[in-house]
C-alpha atoms as a PDB file:
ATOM      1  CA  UNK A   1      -1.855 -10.229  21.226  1.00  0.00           C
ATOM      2  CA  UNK A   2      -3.639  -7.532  23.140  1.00  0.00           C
ATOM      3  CA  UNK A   3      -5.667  -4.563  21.557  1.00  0.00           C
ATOM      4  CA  UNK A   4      -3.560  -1.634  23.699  1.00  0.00           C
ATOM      5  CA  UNK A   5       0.269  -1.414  24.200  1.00  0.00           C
ATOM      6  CA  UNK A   6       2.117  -2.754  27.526  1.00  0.00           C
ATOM      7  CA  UNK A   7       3.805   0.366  29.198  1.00  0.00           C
ATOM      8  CA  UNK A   8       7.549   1.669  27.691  1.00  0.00           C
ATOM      9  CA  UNK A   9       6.968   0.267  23.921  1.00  0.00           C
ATOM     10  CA  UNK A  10       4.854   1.742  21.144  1.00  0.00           C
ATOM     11  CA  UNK A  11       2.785   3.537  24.009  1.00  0.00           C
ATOM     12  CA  UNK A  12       3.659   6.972  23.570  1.00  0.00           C
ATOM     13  CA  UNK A  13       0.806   9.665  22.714  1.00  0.00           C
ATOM     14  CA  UNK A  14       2.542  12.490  21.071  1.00  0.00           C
ATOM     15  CA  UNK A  15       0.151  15.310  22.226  1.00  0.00           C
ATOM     16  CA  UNK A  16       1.728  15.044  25.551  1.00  0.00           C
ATOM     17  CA  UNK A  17       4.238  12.926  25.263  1.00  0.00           C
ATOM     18  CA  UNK A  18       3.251  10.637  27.960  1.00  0.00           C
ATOM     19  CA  UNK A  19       3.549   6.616  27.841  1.00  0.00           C
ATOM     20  CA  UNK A  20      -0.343   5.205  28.568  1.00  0.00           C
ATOM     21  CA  UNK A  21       1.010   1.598  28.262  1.00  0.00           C
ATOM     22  CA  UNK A  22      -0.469  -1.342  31.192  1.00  0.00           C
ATOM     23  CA  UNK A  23       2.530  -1.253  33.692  1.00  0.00           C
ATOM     24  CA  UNK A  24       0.486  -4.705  34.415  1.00  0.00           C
ATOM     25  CA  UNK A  25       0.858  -6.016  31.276  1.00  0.00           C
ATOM     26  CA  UNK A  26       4.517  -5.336  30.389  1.00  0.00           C
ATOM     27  CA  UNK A  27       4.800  -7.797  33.988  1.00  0.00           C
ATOM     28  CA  UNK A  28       2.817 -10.527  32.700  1.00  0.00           C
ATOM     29  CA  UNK A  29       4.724 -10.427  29.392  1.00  0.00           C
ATOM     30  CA  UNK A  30       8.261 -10.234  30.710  1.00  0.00           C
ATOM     31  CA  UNK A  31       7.202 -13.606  33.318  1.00  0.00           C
ATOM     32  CA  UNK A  32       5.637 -15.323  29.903  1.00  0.00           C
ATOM     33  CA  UNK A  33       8.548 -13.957  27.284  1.00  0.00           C
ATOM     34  CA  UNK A  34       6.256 -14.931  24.069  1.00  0.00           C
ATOM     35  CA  UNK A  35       8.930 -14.437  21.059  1.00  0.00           C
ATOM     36  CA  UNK A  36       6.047 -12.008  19.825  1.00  0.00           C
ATOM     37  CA  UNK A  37       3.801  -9.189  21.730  1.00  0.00           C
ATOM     38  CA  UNK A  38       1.570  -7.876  18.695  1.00  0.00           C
ATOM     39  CA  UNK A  39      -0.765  -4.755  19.565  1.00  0.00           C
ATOM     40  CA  UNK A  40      -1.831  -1.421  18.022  1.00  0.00           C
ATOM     41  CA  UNK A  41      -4.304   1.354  19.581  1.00  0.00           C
ATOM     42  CA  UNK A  42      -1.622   3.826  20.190  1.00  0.00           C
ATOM     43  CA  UNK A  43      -1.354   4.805  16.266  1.00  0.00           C
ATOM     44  CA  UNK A  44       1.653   7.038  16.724  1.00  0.00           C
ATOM     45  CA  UNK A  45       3.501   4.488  18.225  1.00  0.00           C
ATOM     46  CA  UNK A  46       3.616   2.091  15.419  1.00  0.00           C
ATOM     47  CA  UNK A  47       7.049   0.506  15.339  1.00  0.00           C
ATOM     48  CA  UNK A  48       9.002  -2.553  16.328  1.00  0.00           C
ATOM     49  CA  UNK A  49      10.546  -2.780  20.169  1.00  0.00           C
ATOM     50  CA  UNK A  50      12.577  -5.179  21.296  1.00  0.00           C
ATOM     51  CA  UNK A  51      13.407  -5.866  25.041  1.00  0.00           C
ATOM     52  CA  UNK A  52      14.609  -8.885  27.112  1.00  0.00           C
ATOM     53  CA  UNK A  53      13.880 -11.464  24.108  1.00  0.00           C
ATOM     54  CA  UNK A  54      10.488 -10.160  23.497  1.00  0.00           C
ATOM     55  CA  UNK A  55       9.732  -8.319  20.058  1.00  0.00           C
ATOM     56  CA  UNK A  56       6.966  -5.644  20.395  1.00  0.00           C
ATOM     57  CA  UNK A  57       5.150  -4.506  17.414  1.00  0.00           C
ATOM     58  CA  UNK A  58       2.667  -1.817  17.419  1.00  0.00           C
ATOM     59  CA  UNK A  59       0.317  -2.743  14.324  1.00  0.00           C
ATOM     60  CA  UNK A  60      -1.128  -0.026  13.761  1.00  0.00           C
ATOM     61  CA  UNK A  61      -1.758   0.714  10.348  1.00  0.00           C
ATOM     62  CA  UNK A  62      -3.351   4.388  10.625  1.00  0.00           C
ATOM     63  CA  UNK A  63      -0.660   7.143  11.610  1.00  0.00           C
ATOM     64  CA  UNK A  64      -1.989   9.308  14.117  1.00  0.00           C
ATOM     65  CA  UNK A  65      -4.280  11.794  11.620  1.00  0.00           C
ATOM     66  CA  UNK A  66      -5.832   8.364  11.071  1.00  0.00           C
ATOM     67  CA  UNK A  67      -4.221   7.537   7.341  1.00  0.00           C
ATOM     68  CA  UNK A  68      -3.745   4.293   6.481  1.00  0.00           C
ATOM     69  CA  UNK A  69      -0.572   4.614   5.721  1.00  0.00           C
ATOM     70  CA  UNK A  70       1.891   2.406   8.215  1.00  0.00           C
ATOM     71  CA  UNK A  71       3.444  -0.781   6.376  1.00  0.00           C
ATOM     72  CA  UNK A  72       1.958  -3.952   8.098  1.00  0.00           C
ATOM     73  CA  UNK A  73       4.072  -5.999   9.897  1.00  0.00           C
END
């Protein structure tokens, strides 16, 4: 569990559509492979991600206008 995303999942800010994920920490996962990566931070990329036997979920409850409206996980 890490408080921001790992780079390519649930990492996406809309307002420029860039990915602001840790290219470091999507490493360090992938050499680990945890069945689970849990995170938020990024609110609009709330979601479930799965790559290479890892499920990603983005946690965040609060959309991106800060709502609390995203179903927990």
């Amino acid at each position: 569990m890490t408080h921001g995303p790992p780079y390519g999942f649930g990492d996406v800010v809309v307002a420029n559509n860039t990915s602001v994920g840790d290219k470091e920490l999507l490493k360090r996962i992938l050499e680990v492979k945890p069945k689970y990566h849990l995170f938020g931070h990024i609110h609009e990329g709330y979601g479930k991600y799965e790559h290479d036997g890892v499920t990603f979920l983005n946690c965040s409850t609060n959309t991106h206008s800060l709502n609390p409206t995203n179903a927990p996980f």
